[in-house]
N, C-alpha and C. Protein backbone atom coordinates (compact mmCIF):
# COMPACT_ATOMS: atom_id res chain seq x y z
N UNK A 1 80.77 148.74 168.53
CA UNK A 1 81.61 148.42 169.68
C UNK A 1 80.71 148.22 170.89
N UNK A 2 81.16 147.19 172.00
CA UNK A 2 80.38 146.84 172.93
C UNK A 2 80.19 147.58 173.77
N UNK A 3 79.15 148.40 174.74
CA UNK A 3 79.26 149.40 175.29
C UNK A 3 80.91 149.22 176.56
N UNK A 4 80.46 147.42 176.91
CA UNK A 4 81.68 147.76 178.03
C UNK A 4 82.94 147.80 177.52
N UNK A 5 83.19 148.16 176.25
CA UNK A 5 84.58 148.51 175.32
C UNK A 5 84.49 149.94 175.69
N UNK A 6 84.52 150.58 176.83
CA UNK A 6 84.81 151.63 177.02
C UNK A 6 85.79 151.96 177.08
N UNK A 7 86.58 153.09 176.14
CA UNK A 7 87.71 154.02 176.33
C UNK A 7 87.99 154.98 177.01
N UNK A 8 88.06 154.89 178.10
CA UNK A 8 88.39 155.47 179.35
C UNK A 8 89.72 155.71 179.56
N UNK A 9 90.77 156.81 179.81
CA UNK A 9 92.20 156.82 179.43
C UNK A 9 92.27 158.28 180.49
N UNK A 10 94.12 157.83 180.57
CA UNK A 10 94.54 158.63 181.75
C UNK A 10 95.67 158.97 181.03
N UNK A 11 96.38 160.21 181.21
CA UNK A 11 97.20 160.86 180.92
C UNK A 11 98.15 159.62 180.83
N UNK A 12 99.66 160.23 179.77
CA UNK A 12 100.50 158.93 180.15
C UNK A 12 101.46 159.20 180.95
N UNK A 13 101.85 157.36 181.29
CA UNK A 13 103.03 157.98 182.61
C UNK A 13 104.13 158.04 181.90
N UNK A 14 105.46 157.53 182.72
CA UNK A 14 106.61 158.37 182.41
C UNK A 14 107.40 157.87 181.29
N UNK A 15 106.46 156.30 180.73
CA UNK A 15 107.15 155.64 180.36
C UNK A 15 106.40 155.38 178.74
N UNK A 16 105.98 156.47 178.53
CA UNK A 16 104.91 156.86 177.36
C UNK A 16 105.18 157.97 176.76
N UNK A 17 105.55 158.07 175.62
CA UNK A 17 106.45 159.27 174.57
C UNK A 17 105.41 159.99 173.51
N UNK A 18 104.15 159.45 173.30
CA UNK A 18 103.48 159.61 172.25
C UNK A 18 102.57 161.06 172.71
N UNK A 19 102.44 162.21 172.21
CA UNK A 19 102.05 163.32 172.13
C UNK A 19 100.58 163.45 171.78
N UNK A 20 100.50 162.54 171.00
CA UNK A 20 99.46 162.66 170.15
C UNK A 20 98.28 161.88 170.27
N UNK A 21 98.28 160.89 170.94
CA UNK A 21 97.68 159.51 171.52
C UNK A 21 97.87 159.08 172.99
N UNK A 22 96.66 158.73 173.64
CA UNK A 22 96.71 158.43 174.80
C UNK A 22 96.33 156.89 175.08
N UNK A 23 96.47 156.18 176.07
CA UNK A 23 96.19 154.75 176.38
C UNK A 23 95.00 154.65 176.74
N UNK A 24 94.59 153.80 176.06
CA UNK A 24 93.02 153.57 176.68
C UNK A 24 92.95 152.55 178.11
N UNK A 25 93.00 152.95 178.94
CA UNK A 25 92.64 152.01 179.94
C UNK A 25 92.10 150.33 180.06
N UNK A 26 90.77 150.73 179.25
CA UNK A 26 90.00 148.91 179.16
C UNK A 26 90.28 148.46 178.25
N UNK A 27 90.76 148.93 177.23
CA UNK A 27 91.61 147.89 175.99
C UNK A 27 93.01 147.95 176.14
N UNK A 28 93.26 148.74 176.60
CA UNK A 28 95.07 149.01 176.82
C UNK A 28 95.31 149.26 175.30
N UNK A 29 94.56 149.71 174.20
CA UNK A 29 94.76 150.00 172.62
C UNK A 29 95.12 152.03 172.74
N UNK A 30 95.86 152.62 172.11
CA UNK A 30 96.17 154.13 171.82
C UNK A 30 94.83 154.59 171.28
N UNK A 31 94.67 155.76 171.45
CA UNK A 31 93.75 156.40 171.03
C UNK A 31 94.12 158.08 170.34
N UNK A 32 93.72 158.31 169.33
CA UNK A 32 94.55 159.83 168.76
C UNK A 32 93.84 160.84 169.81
N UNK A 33 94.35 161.66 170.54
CA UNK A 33 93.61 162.46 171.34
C UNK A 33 92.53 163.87 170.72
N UNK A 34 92.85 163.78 169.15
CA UNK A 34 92.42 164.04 168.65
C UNK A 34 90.60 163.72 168.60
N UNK A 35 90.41 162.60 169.06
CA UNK A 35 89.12 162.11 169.38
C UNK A 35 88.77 161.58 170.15
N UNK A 36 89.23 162.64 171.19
CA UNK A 36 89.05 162.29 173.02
C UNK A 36 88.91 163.43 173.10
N UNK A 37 88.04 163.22 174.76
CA UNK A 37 88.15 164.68 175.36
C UNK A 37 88.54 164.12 176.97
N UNK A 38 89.77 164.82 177.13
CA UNK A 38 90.14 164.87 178.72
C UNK A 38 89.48 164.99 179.79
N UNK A 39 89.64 164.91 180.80
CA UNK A 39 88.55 164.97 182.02
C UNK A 39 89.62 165.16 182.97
N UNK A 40 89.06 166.23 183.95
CA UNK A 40 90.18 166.19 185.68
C UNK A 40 88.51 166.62 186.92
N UNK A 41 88.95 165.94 187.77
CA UNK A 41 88.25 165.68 188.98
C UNK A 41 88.16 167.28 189.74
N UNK A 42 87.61 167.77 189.57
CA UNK A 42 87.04 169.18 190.22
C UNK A 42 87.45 169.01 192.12
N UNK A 43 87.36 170.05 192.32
CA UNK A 43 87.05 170.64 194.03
C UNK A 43 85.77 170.05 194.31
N UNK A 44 84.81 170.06 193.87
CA UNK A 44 83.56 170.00 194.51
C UNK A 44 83.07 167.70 193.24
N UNK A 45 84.36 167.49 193.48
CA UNK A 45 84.56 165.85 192.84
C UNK A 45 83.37 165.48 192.07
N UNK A 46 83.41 166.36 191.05
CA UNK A 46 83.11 166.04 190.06
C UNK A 46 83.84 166.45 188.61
N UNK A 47 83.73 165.31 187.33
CA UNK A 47 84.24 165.82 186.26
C UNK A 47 84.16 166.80 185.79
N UNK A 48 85.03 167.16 185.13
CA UNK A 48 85.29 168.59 184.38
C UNK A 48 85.93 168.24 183.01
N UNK A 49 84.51 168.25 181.99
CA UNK A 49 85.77 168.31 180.99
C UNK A 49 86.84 169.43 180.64
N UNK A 50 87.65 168.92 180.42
CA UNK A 50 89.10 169.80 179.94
C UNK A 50 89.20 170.15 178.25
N UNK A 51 88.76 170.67 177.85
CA UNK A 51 88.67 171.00 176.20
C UNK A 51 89.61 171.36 175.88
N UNK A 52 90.53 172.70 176.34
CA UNK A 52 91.82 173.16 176.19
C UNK A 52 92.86 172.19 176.29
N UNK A 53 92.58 171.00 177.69
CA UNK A 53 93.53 169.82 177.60
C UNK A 53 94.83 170.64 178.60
N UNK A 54 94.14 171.79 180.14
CA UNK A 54 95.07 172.34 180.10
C UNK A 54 95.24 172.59 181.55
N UNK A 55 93.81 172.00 182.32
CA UNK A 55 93.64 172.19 184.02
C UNK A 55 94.49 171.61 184.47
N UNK A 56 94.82 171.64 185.74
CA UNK A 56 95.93 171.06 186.67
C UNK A 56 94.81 169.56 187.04
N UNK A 57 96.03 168.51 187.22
CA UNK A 57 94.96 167.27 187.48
C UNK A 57 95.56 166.30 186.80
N UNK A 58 95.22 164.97 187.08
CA UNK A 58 94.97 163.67 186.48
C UNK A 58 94.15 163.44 185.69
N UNK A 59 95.09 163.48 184.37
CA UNK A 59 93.79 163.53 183.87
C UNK A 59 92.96 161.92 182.83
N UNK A 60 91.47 162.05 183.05
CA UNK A 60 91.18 160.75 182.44
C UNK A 60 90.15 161.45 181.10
N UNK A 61 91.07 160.31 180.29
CA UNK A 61 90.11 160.70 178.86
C UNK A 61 89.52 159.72 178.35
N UNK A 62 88.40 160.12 177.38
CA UNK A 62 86.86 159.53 176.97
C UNK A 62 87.07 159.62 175.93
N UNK A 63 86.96 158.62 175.24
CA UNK A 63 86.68 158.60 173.55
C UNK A 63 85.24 159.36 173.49
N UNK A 64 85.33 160.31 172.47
CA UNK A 64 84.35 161.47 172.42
C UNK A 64 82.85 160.50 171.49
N UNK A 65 82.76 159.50 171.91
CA UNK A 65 81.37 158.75 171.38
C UNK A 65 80.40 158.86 172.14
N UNK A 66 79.10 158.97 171.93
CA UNK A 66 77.89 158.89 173.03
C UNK A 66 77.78 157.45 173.65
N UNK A 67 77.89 156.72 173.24
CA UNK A 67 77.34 155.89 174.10
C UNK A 67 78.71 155.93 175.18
N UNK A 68 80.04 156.02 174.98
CA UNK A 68 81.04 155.76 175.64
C UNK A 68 80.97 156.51 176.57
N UNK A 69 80.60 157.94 176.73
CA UNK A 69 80.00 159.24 177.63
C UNK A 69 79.18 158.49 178.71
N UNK A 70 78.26 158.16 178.04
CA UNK A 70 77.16 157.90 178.79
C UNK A 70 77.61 156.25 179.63
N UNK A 71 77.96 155.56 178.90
CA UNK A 71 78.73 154.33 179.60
C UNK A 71 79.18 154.88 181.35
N UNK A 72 80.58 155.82 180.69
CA UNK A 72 81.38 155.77 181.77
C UNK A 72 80.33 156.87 182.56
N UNK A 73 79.48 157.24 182.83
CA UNK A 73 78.58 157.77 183.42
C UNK A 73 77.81 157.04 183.94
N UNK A 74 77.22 156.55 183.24
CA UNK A 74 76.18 155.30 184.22
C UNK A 74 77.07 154.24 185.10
N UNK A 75 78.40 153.92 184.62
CA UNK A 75 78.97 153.27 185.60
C UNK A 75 80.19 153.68 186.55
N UNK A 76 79.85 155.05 186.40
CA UNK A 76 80.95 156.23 186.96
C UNK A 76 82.11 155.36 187.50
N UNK A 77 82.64 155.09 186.12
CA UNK A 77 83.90 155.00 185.71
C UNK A 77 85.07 156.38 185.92
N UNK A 78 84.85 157.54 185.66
CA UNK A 78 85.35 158.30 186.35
C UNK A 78 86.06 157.88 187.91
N UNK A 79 85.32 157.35 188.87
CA UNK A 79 85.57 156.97 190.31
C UNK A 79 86.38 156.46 190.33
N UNK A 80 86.12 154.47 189.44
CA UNK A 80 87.22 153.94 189.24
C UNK A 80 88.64 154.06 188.94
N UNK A 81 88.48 154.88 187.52
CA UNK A 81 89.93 155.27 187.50
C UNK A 81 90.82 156.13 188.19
N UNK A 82 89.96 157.48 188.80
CA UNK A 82 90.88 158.38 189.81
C UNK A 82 91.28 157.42 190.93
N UNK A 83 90.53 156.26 191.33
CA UNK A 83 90.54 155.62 192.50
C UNK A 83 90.38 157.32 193.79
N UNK A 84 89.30 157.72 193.79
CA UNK A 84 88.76 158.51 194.65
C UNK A 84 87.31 158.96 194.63
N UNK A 85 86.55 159.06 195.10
CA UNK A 85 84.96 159.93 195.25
C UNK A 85 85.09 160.44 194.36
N UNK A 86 83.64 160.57 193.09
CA UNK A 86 83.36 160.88 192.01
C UNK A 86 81.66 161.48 192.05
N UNK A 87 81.36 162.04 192.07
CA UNK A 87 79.67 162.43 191.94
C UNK A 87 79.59 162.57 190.60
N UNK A 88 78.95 161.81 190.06
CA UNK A 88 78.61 162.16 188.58
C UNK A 88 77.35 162.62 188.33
N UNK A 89 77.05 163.91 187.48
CA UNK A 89 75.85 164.27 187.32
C UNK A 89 75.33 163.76 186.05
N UNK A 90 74.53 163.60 185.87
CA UNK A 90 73.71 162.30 185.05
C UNK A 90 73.40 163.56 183.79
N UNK A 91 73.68 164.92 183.61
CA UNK A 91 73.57 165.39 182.21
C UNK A 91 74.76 165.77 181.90
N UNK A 92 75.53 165.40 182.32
CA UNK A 92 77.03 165.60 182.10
C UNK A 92 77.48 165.57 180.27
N UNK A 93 76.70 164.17 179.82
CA UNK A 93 76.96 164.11 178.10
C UNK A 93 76.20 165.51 177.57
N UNK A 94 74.88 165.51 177.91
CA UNK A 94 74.37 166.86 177.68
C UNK A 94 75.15 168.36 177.59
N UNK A 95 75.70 168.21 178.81
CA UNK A 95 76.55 169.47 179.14
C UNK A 95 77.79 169.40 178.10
N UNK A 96 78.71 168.00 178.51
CA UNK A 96 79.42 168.50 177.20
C UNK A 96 78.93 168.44 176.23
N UNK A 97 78.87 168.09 175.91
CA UNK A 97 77.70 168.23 173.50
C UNK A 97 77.59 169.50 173.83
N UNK A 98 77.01 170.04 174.49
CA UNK A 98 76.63 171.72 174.67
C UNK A 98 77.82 172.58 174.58
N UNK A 99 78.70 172.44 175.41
CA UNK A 99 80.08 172.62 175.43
C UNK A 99 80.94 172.66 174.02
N UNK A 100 80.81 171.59 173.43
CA UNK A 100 81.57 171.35 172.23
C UNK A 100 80.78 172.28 170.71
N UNK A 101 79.21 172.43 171.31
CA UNK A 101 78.33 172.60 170.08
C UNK A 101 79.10 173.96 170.27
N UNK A 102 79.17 175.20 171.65
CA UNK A 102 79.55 176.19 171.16
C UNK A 102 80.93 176.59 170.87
N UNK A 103 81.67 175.71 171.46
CA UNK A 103 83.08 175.88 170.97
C UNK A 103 83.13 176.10 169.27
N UNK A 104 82.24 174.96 168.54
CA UNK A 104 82.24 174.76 167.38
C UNK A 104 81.85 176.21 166.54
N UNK A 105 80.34 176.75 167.43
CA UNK A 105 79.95 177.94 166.87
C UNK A 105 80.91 179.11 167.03
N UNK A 106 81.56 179.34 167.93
CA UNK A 106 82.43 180.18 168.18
C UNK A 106 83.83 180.16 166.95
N UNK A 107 84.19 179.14 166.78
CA UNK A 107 85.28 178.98 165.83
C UNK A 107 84.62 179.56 164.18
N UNK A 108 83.64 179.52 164.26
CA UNK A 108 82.71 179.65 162.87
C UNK A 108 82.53 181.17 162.74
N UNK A 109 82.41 181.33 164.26
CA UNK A 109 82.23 183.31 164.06
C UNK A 109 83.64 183.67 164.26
N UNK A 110 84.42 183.64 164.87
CA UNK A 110 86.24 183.93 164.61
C UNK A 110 86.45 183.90 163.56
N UNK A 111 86.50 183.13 162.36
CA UNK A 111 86.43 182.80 160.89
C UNK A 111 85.78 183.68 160.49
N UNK A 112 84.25 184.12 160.32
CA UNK A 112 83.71 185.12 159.89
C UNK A 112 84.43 186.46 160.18
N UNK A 113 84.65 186.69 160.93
CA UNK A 113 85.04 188.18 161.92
C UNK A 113 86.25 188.48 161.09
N UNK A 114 87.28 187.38 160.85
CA UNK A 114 88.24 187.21 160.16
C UNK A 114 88.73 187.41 159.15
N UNK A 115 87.19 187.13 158.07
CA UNK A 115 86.89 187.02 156.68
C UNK A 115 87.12 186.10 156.15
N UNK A 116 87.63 184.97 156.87
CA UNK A 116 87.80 183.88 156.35
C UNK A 116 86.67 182.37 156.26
N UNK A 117 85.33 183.08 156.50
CA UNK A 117 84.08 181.97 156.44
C UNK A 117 82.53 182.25 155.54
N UNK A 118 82.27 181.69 155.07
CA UNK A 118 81.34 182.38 154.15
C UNK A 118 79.96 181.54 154.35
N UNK A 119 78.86 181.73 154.41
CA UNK A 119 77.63 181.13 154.40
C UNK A 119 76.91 181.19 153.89
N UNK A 120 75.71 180.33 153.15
CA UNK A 120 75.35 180.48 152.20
C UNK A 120 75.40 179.44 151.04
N UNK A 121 74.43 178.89 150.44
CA UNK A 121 75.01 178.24 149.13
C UNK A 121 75.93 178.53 148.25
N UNK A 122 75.22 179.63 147.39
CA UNK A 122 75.71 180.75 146.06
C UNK A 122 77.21 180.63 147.04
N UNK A 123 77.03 181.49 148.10
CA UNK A 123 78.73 182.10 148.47
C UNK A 123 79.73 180.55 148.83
N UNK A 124 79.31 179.70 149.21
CA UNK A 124 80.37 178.24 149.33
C UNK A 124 80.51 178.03 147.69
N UNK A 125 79.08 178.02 146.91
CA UNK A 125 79.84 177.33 145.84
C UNK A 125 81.24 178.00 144.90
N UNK A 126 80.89 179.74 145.19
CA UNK A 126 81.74 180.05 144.46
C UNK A 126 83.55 180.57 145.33
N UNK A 127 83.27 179.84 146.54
CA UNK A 127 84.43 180.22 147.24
C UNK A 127 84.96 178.90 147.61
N UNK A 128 84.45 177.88 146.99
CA UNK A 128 84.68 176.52 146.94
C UNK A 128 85.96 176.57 145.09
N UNK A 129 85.19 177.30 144.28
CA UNK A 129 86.49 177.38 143.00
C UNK A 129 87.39 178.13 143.07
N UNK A 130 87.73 178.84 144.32
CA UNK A 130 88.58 179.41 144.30
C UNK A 130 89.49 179.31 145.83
N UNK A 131 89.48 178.36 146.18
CA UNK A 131 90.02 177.65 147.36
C UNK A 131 90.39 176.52 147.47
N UNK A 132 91.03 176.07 148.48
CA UNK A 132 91.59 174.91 148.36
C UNK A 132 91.47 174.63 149.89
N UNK A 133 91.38 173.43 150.89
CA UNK A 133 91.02 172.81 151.87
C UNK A 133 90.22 173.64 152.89
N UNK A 134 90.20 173.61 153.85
CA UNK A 134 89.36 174.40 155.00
C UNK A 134 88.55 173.14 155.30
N UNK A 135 87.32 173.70 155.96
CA UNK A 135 86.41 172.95 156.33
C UNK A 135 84.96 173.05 155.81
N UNK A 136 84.20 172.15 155.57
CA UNK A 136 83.08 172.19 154.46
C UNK A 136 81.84 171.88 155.41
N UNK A 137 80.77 172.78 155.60
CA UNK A 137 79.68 172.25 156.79
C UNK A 137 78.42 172.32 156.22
N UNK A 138 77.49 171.43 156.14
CA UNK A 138 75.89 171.33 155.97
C UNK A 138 75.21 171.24 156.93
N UNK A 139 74.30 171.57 157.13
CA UNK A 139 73.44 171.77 158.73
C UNK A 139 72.93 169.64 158.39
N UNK A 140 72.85 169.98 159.77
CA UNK A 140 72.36 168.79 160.03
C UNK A 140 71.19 168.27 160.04
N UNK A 141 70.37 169.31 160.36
CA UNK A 141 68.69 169.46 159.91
C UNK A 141 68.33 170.16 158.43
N UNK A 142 69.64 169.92 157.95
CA UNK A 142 68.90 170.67 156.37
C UNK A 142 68.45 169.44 155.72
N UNK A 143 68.01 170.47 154.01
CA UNK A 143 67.30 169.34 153.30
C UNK A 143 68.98 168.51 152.33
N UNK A 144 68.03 167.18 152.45
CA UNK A 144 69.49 166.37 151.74
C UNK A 144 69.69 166.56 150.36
N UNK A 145 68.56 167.38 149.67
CA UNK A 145 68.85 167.80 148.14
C UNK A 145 69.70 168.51 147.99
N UNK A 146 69.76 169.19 149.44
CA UNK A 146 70.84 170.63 149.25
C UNK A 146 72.48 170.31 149.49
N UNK A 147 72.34 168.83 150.53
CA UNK A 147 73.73 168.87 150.80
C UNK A 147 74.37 167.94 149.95
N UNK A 148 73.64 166.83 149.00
CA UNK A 148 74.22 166.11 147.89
C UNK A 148 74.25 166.94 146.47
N UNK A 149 73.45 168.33 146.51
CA UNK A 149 74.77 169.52 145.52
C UNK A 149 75.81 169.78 145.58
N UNK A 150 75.86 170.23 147.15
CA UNK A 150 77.06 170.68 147.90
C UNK A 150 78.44 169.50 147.50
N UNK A 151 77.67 168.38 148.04
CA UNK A 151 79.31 167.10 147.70
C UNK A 151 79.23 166.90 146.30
N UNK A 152 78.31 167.39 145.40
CA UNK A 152 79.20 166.81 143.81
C UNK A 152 79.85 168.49 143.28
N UNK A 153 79.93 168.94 144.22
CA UNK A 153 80.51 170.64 143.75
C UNK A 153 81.77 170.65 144.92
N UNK A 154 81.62 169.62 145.52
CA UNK A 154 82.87 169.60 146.87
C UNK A 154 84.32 169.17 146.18
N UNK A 155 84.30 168.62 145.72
CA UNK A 155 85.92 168.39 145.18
C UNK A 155 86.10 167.47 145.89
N UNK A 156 85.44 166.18 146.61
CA UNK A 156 85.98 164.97 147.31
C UNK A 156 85.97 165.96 149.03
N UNK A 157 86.04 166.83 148.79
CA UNK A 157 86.00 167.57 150.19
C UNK A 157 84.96 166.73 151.27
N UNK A 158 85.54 166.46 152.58
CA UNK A 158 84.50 166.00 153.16
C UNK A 158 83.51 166.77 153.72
N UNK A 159 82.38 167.22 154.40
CA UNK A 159 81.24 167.40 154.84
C UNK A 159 81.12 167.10 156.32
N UNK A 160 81.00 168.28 157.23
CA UNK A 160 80.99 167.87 158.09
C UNK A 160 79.13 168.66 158.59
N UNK A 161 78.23 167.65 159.39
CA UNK A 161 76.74 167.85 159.37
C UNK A 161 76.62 167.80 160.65
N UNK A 162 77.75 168.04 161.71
CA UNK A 162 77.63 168.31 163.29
C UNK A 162 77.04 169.51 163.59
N UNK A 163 76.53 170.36 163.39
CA UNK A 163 76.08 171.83 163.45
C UNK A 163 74.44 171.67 162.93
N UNK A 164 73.73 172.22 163.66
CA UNK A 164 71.87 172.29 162.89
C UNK A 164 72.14 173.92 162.17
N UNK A 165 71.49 173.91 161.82
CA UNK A 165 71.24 175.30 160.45
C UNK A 165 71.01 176.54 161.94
N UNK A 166 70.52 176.38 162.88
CA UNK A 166 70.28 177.43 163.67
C UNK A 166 71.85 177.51 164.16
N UNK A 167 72.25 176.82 164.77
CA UNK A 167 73.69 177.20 165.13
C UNK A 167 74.94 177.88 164.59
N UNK A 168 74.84 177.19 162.86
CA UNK A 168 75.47 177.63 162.01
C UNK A 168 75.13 179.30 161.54
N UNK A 169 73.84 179.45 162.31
CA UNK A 169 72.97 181.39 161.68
C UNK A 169 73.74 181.72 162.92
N UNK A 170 73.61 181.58 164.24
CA UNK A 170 74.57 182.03 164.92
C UNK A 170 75.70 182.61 164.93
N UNK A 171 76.66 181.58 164.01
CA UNK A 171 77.92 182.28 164.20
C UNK A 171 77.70 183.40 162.94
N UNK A 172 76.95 183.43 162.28
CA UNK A 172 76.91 184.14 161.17
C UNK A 172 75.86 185.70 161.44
N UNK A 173 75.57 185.62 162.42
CA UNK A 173 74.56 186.72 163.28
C UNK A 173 73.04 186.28 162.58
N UNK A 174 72.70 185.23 161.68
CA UNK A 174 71.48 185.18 161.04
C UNK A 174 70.71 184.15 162.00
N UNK A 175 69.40 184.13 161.65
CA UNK A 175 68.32 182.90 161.93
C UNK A 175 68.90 181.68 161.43
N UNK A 176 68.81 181.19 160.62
CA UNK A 176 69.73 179.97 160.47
C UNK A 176 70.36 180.32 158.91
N UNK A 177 71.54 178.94 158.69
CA UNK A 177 72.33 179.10 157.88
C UNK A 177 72.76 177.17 157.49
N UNK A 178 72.72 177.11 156.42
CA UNK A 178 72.60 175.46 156.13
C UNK A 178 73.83 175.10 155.69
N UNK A 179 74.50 175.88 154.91
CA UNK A 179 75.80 175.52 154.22
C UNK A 179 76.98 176.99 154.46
N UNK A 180 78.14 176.22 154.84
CA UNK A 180 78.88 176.84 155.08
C UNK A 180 80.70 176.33 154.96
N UNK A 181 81.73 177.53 154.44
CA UNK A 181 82.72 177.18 154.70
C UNK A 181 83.41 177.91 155.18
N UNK A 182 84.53 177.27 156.04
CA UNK A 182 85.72 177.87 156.77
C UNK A 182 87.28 178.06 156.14
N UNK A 183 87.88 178.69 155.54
CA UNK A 183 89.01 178.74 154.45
C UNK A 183 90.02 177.96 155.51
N UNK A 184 90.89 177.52 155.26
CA UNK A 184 92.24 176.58 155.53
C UNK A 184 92.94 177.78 156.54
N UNK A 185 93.26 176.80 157.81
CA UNK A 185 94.30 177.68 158.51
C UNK A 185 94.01 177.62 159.96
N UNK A 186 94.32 177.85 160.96
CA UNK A 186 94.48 178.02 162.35
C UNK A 186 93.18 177.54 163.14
N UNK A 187 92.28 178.41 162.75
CA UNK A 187 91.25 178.57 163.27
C UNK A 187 89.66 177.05 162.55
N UNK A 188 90.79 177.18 160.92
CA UNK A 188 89.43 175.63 160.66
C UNK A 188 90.29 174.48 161.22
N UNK A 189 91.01 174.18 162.10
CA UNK A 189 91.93 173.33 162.54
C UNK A 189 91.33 173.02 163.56
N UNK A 190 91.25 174.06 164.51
CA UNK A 190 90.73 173.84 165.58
C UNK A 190 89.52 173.53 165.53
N UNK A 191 88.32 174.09 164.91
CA UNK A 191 87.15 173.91 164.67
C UNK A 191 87.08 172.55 164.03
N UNK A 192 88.02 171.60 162.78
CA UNK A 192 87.79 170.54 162.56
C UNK A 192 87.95 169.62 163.65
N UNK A 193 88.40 169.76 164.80
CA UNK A 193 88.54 169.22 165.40
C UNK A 193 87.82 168.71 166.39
N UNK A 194 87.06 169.86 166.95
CA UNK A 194 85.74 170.13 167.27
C UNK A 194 84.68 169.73 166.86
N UNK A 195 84.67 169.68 165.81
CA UNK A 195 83.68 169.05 165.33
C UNK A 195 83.41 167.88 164.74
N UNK A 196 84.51 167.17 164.95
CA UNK A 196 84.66 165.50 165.04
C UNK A 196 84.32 165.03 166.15
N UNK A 197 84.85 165.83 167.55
CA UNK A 197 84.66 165.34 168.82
C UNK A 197 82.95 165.51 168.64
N UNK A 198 82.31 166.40 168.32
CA UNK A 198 80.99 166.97 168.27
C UNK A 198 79.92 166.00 167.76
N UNK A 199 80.56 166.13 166.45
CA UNK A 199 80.13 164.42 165.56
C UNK A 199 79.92 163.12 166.40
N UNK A 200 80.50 162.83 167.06
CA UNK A 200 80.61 161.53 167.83
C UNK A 200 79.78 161.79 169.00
N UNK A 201 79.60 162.55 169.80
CA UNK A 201 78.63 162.58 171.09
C UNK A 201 77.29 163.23 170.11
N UNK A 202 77.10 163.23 168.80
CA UNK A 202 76.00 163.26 168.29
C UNK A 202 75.52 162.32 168.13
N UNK A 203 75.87 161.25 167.50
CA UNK A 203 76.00 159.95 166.24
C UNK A 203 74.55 159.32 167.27
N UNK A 204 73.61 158.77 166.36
CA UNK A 204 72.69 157.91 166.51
C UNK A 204 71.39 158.43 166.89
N UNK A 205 71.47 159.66 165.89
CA UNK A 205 70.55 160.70 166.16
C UNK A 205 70.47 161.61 166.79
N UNK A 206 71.32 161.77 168.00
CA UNK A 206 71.02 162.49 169.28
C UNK A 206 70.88 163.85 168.32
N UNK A 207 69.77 165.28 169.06
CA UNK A 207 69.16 166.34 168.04
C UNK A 207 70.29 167.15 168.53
N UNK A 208 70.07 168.45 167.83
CA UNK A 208 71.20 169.98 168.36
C UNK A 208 70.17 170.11 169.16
């Protein structure tokens, strides 16, 4: 997509029913908000992402892609659409990815704490035959011998490789951790979610 195909989107108005999807501004095409992240204009006028989706504000949302981040940043697009003063700070994509990386880790240790996350090869493969959906994670800096075991022992399960092996030891209190799963339910919901948005302000290499 062309960078100036930016998805830039504002809450809908009154005459917009859809819950689940927001308007993209420069295409005028829906977007699942599912793979956006909201934005509202701070006191001190600058963005704020909204992760919860829950500050008081107007709010404008970003298709959660890097280059689209960085787009409406370099051409503080933000400004445009509030139609008001915008200061944009130029690590803003940084900050969120950072933002999203620990949301992600945090959902991974809730799950653990829970008993509902396990890490480890041995422990995914054998809590992989005795389960059914959740969320399935390979570090992103692991080795690829390890994570093309993982998908012919996955059950079609997808793989999600937004997390580096140190992040993933995190939520797990260890040094790092390469493979991991989250059992089905509340908490891998939110975290899949997360980590799609996560996925996308990664994509094209960008490191953990």
């Amino acid at each position: 997509m062309m960078a100036e195909q930016v998805l830039l989107c504002e809450d809908h108005g009154a005459g917009e029913t859809s819950e689940s999807h927001r308007t993209c501004i420069a295409s005028g095409r829906k977007q699942p908000k599912a793979a956006m992240v909201r934005f509202v204009i701070g006191p001190d006028d600058k963005p704020v992402p909204d992760l919860e989706e829950k500050l008081p504000g107007r709010g404008l949302w970003l298709s959660a892609e890097r280059h689209m981040v960085h787009t409406a940043c370099d051409k503080n697009l933000f400004a445009k659409r509030a139609r008001c003063r915008v200061d944009v700070d130029g690590e803003l994509p940084a900050r969120l990815t950072d933002l999203l990386a620990r949301r992600c880790i945090r959902w991974v240790e809730l799950a653990r704490r829970a008993g509902q996350a396990v890490g480890g090869f041995d422990e995914v493969r054998r809590k992989l035959g005795a389960s059914k959906g959740g969320v399935l994670l390979s570090a992103r800096d692991g080795a690829s011998d390890g994570r093309e075991k993982l998908a012919r022992i996955a059950g079609g399960r997808q793989i999600s490789d937004a997390l580096s092996a140190t992040e993933l030891g995190a939520a797990f209190g260890r040094e790092r951790v390469v493979h991991a799963l989250v059992s089905a339910g509340g908490l891998s919901d939110n975290l899949n979610r997360d980590l799609m948005r996560l996925s996308g302000l990664r994509q094209d290499g960008v490191a953990a």
